[in-house]
N, C-alpha and C. Protein backbone atom coordinates (compact mmCIF):
# COMPACT_ATOMS: atom_id res chain seq x y z
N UNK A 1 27.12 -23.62 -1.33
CA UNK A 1 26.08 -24.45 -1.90
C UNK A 1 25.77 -25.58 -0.92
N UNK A 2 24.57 -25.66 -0.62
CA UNK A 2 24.10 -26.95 -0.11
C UNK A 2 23.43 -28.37 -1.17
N UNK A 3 23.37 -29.28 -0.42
CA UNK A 3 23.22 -30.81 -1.18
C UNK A 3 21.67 -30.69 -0.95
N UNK A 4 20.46 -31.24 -1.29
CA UNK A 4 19.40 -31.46 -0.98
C UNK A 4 19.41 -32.17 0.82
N UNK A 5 20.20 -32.72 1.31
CA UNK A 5 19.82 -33.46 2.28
C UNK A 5 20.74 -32.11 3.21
N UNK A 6 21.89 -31.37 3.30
CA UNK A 6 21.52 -30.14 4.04
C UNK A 6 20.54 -29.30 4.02
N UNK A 7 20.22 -28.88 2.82
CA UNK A 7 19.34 -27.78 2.31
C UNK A 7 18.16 -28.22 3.45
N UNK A 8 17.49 -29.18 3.88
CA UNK A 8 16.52 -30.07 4.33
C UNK A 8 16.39 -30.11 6.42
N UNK A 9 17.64 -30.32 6.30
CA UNK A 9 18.24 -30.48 7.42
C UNK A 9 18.14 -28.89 8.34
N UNK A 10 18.80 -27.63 7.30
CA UNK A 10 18.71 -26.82 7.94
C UNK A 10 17.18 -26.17 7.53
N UNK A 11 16.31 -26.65 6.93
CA UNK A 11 14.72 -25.68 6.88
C UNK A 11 14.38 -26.37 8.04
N UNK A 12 14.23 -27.95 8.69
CA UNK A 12 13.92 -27.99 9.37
C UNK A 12 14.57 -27.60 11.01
N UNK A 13 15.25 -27.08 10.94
CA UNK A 13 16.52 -26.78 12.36
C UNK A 13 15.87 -25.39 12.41
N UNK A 14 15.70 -24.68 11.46
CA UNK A 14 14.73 -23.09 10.99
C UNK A 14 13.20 -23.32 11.73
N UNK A 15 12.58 -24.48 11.24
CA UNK A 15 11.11 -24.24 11.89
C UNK A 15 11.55 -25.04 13.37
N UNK A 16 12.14 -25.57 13.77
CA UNK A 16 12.48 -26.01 14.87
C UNK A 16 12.24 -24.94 16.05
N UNK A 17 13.12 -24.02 15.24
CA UNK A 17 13.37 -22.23 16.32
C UNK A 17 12.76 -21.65 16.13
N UNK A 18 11.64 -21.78 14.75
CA UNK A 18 10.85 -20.31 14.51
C UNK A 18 9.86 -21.24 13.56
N UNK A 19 9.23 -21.61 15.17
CA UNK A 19 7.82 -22.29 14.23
C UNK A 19 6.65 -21.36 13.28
N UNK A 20 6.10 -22.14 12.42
CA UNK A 20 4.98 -21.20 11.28
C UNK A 20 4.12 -21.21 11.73
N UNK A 21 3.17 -19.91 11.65
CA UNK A 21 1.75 -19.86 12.11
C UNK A 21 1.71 -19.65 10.65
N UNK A 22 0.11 -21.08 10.50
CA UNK A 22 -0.61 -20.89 9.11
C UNK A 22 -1.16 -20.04 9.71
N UNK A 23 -1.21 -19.55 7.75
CA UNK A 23 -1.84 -17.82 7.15
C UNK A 23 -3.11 -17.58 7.42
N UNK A 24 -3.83 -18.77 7.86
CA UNK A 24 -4.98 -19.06 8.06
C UNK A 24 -5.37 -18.29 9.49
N UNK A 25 -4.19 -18.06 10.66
CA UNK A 25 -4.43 -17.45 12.23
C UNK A 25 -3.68 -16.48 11.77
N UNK A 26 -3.00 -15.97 11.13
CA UNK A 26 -1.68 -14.36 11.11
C UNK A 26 -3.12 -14.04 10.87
N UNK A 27 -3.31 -12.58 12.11
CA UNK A 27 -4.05 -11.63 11.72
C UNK A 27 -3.52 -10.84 10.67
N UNK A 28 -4.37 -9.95 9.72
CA UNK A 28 -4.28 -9.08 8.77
C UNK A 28 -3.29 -8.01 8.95
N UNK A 29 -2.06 -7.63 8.86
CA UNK A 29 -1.20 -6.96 9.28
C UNK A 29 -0.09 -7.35 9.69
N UNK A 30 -0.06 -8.47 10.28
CA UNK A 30 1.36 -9.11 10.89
C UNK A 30 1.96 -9.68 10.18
N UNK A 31 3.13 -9.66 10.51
CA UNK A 31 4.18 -10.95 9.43
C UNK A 31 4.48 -12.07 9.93
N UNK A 32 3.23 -12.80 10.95
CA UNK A 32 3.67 -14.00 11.24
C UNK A 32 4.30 -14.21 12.57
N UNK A 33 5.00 -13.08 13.10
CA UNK A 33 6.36 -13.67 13.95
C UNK A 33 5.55 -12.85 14.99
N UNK A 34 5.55 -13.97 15.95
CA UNK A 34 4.51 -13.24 17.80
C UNK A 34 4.85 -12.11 18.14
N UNK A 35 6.53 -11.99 18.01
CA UNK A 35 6.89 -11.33 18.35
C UNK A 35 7.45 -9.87 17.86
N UNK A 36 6.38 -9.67 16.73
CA UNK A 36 6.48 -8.84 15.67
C UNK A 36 5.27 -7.58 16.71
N UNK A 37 5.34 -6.47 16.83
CA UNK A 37 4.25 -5.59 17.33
C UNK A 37 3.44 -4.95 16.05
N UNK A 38 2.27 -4.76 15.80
CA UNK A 38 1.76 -3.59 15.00
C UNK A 38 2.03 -2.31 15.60
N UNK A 39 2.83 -1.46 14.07
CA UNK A 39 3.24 -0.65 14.44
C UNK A 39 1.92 0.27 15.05
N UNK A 40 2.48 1.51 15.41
CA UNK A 40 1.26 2.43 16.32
C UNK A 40 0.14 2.70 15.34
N UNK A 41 0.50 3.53 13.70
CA UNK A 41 -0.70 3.76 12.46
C UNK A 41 -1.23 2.71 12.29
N UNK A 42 -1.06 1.24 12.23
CA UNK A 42 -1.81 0.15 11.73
C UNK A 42 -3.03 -0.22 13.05
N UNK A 43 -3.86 -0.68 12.25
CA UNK A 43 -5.31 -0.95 13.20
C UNK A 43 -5.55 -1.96 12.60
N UNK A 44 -7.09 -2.21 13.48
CA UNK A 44 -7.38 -3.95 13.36
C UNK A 44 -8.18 -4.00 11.92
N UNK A 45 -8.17 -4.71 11.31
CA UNK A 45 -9.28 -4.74 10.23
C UNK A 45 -11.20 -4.43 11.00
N UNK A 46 -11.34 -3.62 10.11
CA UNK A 46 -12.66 -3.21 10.39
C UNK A 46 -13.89 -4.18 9.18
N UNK A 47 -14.65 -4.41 9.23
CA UNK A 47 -15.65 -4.88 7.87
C UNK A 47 -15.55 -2.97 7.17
N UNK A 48 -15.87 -2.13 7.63
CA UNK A 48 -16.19 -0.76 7.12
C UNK A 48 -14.70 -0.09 6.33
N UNK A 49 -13.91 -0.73 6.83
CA UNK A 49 -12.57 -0.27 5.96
C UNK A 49 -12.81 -0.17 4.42
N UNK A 50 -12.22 0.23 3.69
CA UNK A 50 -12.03 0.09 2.27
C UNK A 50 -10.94 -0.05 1.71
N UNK A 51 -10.56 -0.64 0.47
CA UNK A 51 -9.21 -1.46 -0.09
C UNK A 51 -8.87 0.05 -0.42
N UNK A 52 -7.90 0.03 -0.82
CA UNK A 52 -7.48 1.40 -1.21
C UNK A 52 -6.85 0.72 -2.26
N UNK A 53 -6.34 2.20 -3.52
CA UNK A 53 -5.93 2.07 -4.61
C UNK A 53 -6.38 0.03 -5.42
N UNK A 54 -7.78 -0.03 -5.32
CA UNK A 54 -8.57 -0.84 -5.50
C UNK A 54 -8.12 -2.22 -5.76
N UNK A 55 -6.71 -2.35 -4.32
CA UNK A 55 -6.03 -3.73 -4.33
C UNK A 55 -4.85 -3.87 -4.71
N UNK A 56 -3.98 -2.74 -5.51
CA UNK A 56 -3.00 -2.11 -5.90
C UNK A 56 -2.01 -2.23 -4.39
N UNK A 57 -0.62 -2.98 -4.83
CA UNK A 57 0.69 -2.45 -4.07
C UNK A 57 0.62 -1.68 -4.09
N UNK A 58 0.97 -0.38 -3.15
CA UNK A 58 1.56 1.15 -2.85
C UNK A 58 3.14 0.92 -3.30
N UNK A 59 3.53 0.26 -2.78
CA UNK A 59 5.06 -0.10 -2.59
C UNK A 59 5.42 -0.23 -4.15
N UNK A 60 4.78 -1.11 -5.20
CA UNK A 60 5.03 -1.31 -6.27
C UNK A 60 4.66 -0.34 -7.62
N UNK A 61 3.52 0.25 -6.68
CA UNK A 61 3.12 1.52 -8.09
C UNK A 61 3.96 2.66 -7.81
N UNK A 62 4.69 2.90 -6.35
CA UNK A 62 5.51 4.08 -6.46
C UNK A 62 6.81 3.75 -6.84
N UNK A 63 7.49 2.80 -6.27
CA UNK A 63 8.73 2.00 -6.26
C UNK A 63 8.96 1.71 -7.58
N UNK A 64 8.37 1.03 -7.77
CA UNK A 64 8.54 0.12 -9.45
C UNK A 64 7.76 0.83 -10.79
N UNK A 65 6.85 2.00 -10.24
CA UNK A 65 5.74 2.37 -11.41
C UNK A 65 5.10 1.06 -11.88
N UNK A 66 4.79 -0.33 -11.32
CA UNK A 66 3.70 -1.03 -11.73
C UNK A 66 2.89 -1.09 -11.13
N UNK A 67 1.93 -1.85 -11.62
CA UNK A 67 0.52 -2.12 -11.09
C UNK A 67 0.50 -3.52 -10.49
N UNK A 68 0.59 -3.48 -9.52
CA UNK A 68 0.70 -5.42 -8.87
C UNK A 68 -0.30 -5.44 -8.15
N UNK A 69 -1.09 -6.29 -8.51
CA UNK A 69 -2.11 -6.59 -7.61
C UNK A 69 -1.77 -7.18 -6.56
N UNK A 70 -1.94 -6.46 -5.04
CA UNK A 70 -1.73 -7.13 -3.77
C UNK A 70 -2.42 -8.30 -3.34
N UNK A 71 -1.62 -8.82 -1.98
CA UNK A 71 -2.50 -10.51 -2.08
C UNK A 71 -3.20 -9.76 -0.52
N UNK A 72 -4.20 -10.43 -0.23
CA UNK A 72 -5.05 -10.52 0.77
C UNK A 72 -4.34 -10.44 1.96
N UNK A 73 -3.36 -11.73 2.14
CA UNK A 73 -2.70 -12.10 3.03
C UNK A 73 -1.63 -11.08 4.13
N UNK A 74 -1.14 -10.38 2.55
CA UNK A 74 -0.43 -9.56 2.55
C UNK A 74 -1.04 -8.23 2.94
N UNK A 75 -1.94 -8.15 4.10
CA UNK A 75 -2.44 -6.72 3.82
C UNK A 75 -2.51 -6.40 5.36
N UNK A 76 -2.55 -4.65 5.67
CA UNK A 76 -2.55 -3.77 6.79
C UNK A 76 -3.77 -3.08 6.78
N UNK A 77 -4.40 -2.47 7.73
CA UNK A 77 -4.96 -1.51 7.52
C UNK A 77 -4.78 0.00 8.37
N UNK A 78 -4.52 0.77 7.62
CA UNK A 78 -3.92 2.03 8.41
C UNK A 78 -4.91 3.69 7.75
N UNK A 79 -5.35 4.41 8.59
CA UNK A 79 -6.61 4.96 8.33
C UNK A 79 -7.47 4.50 8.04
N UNK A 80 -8.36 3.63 8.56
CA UNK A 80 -9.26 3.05 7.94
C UNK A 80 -9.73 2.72 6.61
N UNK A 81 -7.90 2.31 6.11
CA UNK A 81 -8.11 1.30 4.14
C UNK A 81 -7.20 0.41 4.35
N UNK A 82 -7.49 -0.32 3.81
CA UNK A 82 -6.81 -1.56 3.68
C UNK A 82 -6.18 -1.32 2.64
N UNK A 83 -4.60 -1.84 2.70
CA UNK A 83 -3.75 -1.67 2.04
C UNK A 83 -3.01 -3.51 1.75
N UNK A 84 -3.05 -3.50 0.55
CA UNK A 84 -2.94 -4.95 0.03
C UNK A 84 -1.50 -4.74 -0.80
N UNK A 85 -0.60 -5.25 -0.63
CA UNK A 85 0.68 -5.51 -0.94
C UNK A 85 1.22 -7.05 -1.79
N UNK A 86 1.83 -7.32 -2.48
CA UNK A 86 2.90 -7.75 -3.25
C UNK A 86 3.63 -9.04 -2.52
N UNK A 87 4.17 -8.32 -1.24
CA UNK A 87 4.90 -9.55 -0.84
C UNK A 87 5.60 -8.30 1.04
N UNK A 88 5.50 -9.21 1.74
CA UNK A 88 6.28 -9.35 2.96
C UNK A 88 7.04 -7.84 2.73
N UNK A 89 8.21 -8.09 2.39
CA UNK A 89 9.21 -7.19 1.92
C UNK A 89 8.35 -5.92 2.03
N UNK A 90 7.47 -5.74 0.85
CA UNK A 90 6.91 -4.19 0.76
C UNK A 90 5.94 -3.65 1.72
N UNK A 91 5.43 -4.76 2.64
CA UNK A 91 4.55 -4.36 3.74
C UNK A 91 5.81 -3.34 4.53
N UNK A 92 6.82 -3.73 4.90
CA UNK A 92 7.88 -3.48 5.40
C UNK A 92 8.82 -1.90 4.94
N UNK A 93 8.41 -1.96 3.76
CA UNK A 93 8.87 -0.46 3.23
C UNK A 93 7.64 0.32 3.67
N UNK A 94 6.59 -0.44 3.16
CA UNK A 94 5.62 0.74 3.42
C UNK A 94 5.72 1.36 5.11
N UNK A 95 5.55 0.27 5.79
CA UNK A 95 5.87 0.78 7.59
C UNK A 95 7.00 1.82 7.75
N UNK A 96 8.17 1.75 6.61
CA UNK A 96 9.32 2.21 7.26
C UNK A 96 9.06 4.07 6.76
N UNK A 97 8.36 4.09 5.14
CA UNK A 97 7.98 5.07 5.04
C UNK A 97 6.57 5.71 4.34
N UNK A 98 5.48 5.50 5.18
CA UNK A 98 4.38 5.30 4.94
C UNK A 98 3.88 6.81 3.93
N UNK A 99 4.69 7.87 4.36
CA UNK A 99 3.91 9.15 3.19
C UNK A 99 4.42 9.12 2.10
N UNK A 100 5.45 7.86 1.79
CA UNK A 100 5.43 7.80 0.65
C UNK A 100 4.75 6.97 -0.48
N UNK A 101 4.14 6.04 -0.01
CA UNK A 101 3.40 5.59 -0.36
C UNK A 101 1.98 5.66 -0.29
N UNK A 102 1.38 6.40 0.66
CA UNK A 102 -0.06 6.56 0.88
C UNK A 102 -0.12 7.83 -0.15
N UNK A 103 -1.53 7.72 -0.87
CA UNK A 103 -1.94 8.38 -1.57
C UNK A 103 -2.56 9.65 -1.31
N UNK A 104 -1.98 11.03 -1.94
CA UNK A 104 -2.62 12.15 -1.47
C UNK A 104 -3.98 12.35 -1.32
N UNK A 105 -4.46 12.93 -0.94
CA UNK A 105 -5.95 13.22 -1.14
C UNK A 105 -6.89 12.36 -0.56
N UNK A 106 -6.20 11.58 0.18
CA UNK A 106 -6.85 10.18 0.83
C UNK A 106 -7.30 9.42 -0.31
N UNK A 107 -6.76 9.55 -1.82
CA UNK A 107 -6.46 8.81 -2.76
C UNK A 107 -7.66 9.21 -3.57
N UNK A 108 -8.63 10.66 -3.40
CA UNK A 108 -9.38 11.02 -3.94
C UNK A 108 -8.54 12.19 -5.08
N UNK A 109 -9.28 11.77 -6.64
CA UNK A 109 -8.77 12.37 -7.72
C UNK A 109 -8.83 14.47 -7.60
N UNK A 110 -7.20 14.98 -7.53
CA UNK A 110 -7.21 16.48 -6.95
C UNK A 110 -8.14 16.62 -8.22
N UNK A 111 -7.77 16.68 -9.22
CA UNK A 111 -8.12 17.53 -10.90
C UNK A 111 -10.13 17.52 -10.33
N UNK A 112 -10.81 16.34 -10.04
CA UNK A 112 -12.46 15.68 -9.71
C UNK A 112 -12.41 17.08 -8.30
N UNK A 113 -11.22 17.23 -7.29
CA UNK A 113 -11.83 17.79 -6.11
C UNK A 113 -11.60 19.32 -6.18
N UNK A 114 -10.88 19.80 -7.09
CA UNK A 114 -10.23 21.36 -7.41
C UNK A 114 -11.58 21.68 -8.16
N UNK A 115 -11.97 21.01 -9.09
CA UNK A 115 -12.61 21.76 -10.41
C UNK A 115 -14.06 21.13 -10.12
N UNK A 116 -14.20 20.42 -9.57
CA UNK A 116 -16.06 20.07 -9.59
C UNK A 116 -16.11 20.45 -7.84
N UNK A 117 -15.37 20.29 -7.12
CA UNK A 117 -15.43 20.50 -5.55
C UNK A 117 -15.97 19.43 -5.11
N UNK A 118 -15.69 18.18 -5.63
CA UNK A 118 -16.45 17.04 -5.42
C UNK A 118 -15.23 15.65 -5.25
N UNK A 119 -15.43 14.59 -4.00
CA UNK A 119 -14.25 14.01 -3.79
C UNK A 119 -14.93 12.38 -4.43
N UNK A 120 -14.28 12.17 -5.44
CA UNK A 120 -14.42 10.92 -6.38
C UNK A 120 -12.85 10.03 -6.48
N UNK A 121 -13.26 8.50 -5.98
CA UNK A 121 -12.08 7.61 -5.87
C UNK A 121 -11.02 8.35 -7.29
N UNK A 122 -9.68 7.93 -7.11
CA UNK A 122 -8.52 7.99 -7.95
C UNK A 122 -8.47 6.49 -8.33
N UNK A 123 -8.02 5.97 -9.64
CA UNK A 123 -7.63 4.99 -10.37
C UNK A 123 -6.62 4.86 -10.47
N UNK A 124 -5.62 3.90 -9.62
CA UNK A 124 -4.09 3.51 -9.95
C UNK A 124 -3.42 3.77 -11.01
N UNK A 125 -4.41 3.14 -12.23
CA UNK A 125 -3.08 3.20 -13.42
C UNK A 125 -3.33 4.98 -13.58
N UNK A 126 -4.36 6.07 -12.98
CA UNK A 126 -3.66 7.01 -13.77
C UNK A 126 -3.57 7.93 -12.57
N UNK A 127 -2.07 7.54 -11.74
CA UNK A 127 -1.44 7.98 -11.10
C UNK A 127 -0.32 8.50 -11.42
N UNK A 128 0.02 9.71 -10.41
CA UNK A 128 1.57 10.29 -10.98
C UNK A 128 1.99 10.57 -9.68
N UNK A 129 3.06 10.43 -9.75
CA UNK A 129 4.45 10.98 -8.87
C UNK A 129 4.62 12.20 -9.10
N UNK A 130 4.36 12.84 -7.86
CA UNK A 130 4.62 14.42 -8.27
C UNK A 130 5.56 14.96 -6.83
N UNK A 131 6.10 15.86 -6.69
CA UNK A 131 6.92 16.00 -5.25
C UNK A 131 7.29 15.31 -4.76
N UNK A 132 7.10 13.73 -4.76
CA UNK A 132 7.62 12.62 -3.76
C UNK A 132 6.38 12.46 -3.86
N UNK A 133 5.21 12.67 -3.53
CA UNK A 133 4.10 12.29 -3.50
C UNK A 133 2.49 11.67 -4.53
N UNK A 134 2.03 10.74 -3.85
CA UNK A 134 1.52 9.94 -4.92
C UNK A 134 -0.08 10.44 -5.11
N UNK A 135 -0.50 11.09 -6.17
CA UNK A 135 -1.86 11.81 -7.00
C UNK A 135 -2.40 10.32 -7.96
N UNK A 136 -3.82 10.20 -7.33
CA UNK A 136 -4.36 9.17 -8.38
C UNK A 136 -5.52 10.15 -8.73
N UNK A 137 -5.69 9.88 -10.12
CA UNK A 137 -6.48 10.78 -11.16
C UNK A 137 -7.39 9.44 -11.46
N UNK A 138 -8.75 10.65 -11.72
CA UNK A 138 -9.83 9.01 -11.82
C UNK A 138 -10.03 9.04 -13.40
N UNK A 139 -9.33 9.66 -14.15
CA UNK A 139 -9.13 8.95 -15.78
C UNK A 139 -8.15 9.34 -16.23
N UNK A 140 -7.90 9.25 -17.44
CA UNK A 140 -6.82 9.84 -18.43
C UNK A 140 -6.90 11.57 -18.66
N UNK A 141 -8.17 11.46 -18.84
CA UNK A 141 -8.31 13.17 -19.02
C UNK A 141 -8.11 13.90 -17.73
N UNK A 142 -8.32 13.74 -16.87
CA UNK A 142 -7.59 14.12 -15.20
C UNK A 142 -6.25 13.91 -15.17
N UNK A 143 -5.60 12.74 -15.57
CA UNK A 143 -4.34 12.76 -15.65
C UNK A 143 -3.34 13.46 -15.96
N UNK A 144 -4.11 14.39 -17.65
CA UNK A 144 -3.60 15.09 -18.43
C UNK A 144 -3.89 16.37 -17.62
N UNK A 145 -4.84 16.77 -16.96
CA UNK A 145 -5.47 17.81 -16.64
C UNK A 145 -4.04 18.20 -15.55
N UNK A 146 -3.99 17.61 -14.97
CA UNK A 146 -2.78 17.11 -13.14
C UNK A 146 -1.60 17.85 -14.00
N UNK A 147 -0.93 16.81 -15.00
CA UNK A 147 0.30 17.70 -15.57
C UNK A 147 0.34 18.34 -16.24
N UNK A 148 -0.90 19.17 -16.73
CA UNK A 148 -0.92 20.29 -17.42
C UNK A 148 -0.26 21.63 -16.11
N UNK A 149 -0.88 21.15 -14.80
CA UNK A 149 -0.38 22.22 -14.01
C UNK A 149 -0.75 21.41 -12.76
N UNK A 150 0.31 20.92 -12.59
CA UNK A 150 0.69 20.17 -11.46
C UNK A 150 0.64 20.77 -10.06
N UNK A 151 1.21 21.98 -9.91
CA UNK A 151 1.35 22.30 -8.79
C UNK A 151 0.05 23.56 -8.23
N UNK A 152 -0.88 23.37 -9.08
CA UNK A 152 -1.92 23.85 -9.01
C UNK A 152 -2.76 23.18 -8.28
N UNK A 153 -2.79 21.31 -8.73
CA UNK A 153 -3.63 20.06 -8.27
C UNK A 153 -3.27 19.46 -6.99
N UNK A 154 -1.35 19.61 -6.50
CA UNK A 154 -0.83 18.97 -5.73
C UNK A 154 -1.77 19.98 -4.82
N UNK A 155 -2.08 20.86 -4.73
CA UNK A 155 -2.76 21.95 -3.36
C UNK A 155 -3.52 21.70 -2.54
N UNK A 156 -4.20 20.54 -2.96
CA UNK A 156 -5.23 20.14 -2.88
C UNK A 156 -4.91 19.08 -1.90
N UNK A 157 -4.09 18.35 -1.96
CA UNK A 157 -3.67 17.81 -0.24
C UNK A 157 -3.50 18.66 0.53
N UNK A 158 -2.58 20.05 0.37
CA UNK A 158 -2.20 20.69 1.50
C UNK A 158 -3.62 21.22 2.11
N UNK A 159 -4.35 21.79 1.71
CA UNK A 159 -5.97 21.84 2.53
C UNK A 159 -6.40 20.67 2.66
N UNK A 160 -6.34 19.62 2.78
CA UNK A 160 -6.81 18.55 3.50
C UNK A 160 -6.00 17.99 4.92
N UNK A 161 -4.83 18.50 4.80
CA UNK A 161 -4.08 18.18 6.04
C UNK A 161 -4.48 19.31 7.44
């Protein structure tokens, strides 16, 4: 346990060695530290990018099954979407294992691209975990449609790869 006047002593001995860049200069992707590289999949923010899973953690809807809305700050962009995260930490899972968290189908609903042949955004909350891999369905009735026969819908990435 520290006293308030260590506790104090060592945050500042911390920015002493590892000064802060306000959030205001961290480009979109970095965690701050110069000496941090973007990994090789991450790219620069584009204006033409798009948010993916419409601002939704990856990290938290597969990890946790919630819905956390990511912060701005907190965000990468890798295939041309921006991916908005939770906190530091899950930017960091996501880098370490990115197919698990990126959404099949380039996050377009299989049940909308199997049965109409037509590629329409997926909706977070009606996502499922299926193989390890993450299916967003663009309603409830797609949802139901997905686990009625799952491995019928998952197919539908493998022809896109």
């Amino acid at each position: 346990y520290l006293g308030p006047e260590e506790f104090d002593a060592f945050l500042r001995d911390c920015l002493a060695r590892y000064p802060v860049t306000p959030l205001a200069e961290v480009p979109v992707g970095s965690t701050g530290n110069p000496a941090a590289k973007p990994k090789a999949n991450d790219e620069k923010p584009e204006n033409k990018a798009i948010i993916a899973l419409s601002g939704y953690c990856p990290v938290s809807l597969v990890g946790d099954r919630k819905l956390v809305k990511g912060q701005s700050e907190f965000s990468i962009v890798r295939e041309g979407r921006i991916y908005r995260f939770a906190s530091l930490a899950n930017i960091e899972r996501f880098r370490n294992e990115p197919a698990r968290y990126v959404p099949s189908n380039g996050g377009s609903c299989p049940v909308t691209q199997v049965d109409q042949g037509k590629a329409k955004p997926g909706e977070p909350r009606w996502g499922v975990i299926y193989a390890g891999r993450l299916f967003v369905c663009a309603s409830q009735q797609d949802r139901r449609r997905f686990l009625e026969n799952p491995d019928f819908y998952a197919m539908v990435d493998v022809t896109r790869r």
